[in-house]
Protein backbone atom coordinates (compact mmCIF):
# COMPACT_ATOMS: atom_id res chain seq x y z
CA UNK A 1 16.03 59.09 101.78
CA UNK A 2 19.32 57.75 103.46
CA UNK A 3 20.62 61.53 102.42
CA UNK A 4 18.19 62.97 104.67
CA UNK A 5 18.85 60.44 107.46
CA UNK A 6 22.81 61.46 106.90
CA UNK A 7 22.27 65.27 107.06
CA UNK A 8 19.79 64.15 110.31
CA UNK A 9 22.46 61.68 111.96
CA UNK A 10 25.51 62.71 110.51
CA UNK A 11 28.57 64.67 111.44
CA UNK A 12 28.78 68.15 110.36
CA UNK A 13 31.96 69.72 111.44
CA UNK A 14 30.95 73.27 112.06
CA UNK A 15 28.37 72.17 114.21
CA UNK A 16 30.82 69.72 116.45
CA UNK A 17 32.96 72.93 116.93
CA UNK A 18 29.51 74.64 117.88
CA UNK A 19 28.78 72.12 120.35
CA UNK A 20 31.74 71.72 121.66
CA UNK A 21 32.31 76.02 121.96
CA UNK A 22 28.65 75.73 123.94
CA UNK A 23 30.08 72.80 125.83
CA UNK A 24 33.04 75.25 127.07
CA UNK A 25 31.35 78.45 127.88
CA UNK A 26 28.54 76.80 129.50
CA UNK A 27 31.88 75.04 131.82
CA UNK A 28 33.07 78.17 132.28
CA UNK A 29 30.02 80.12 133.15
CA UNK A 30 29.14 76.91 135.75
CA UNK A 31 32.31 76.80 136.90
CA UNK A 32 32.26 80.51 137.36
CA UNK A 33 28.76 80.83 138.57
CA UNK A 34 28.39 77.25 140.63
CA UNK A 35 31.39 74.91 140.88
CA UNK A 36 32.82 78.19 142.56
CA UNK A 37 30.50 79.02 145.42
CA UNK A 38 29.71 74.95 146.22
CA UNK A 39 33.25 73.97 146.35
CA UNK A 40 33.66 77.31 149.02
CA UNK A 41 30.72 75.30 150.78
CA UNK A 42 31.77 72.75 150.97
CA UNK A 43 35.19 73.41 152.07
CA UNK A 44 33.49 75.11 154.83
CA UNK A 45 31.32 72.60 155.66
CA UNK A 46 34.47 70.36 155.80
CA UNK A 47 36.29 72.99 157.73
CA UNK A 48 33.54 72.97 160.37
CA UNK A 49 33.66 69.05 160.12
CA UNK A 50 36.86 68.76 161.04
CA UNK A 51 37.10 71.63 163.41
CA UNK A 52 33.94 69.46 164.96
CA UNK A 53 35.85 66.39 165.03
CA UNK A 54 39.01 68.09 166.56
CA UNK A 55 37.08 69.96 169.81
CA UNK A 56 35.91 66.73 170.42
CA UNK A 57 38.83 65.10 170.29
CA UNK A 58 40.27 67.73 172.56
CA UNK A 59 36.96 67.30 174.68
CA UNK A 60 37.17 63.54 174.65
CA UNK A 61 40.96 63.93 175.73
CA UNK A 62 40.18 66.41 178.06
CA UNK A 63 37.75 64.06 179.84
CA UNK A 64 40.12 61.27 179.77
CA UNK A 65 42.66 62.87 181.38
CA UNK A 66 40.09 64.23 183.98
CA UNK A 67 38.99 60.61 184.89
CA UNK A 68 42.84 59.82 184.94
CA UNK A 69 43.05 62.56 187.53
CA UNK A 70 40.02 61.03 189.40
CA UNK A 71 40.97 58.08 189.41
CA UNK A 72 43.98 59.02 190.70
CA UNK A 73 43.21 61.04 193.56
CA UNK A 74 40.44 58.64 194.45
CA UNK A 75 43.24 55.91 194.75
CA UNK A 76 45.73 58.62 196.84
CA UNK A 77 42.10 59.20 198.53
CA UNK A 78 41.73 55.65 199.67
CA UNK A 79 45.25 54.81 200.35
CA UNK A 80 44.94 58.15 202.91
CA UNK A 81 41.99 56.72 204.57
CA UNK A 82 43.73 53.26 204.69
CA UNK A 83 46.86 55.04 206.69
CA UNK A 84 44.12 57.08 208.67
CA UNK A 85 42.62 53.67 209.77
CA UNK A 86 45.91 52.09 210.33
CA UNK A 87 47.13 54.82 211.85
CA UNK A 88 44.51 55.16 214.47
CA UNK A 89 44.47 51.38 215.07
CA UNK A 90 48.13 51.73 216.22
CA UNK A 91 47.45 54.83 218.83
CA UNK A 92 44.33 52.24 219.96
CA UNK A 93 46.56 50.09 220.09
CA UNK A 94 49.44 51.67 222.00
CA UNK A 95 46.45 53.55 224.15
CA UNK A 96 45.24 49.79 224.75
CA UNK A 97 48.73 48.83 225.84
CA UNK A 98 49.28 51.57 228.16
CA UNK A 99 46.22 51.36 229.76
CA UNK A 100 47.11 47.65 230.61
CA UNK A 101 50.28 49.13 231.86
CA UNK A 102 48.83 51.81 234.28
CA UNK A 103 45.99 49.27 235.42
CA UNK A 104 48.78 46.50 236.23
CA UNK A 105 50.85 49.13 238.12
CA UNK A 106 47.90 50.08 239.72
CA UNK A 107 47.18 46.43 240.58
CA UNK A 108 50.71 46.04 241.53
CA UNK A 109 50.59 49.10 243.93
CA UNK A 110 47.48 48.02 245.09
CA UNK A 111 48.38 44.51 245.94
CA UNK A 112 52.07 45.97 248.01
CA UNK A 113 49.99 48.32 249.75
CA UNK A 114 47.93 45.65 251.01
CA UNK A 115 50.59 43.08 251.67
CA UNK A 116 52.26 46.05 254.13
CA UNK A 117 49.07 46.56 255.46
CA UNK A 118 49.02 42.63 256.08
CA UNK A 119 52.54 42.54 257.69
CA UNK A 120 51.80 45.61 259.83
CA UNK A 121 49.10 43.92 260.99
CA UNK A 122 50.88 40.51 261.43
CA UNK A 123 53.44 42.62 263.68
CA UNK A 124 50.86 44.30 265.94
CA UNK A 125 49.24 40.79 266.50
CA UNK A 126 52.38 39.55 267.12
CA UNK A 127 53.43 42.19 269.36
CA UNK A 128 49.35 42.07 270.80
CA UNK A 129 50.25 38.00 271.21
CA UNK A 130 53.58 38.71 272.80
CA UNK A 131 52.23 41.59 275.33
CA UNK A 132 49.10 38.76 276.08
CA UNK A 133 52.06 36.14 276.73
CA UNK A 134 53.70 38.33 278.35
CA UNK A 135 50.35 39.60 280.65
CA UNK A 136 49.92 35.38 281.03
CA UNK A 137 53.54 34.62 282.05
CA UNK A 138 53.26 37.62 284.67
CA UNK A 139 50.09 35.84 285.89
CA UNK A 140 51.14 32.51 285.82
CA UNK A 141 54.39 33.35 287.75
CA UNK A 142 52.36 35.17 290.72
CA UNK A 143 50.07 32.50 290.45
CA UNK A 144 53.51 30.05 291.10
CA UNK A 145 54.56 32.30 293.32
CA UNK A 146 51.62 32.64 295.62
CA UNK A 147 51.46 29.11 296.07
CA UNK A 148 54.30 25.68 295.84
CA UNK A 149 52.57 24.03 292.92
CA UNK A 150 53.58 20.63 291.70
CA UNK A 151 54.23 19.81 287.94
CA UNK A 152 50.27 18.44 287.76
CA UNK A 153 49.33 21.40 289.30
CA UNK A 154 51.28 23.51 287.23
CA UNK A 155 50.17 22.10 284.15
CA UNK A 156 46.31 22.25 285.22
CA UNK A 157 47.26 25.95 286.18
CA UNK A 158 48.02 26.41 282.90
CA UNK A 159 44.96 24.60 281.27
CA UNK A 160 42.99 26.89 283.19
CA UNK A 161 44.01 30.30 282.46
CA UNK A 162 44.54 29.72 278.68
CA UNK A 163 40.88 28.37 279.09
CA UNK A 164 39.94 31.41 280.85
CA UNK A 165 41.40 33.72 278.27
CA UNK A 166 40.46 32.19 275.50
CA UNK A 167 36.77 32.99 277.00
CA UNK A 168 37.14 36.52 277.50
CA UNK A 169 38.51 37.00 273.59
């Protein structure tokens, strides 16, 4: 009995060799027939992988150095509009200042125009006062003349006309 168990469990050499032949060529034939074409796969799979990972790398860089470039010409942007604004707040400003200028040369003109228009007038009542004083000192002599008055007389004389021609004005 353990003779039969030996010949079932035990090691016969020709058949290890067998095994081990069967062991090779089915290897070979595998390796020929299907280690072969999956390893192609799957370097191809890998190849698009990685091809995968590198157009999005250049797509991921691409979009970083887009929002660089955005983000600079929204900052040159800005800082344009800032030297727009300050720009045309100096010209307001300058406008402002010369329109103060004009209006106080204007006011200035104005105001000599109507000073000489004052003093001509203050002449020509003047001279008005001093032809009237004149007309009054004419009268007031004929009025002496025409008659010896005495001082009291004189001044009443006097009195009188200016009263008199302060009535007509």
């Amino acid at each position: 009995m353990f003779e039969k168990f030996e010949s079932f469990v035990g090691v016969n050499f020709f058949t290890l060799i067998f095994a081990w032949a069967n062991l090779l060529i089915l290897y070979l034939v595998l390796r020929k027939i299907l280690f072969h074409p999956i390893k192609r796969m799957i370097d191809s799979r890998q190849k698009e992988i990685d091809d995968m990972y590198e157009s999005a790398e250049k797509d991921r860089s691409a979009a970083e150095h887009m929002r660089k470039d955005y983000e600079q010409k929204l900052e040159k942007a800005t800082e344009e509009s800032e030297e727009i604004l300050r720009s045309a707040q100096r010209r307001a400003l300058l406008k402002e200042e010369e329109i103060l200028k004009d209006a106080e040369a204007q006011a200035r003109r104005t105001k000599e125009r109507a000073e000489e228009q004052i003093a001509l007038e203050k002449r020509q009542a003047m001279n008005d006062i001093k032809d009237e004083v004149s007309v009054i000192a004419i009268q007031i002599a004929e009025a002496v003349v025409a008659r010896d008055v005495k001082a009291s007389e004189h001044a009443d004389l006097i009195d009188g006309f200016i009263n008199t021609m302060g009535e007509e004005a």
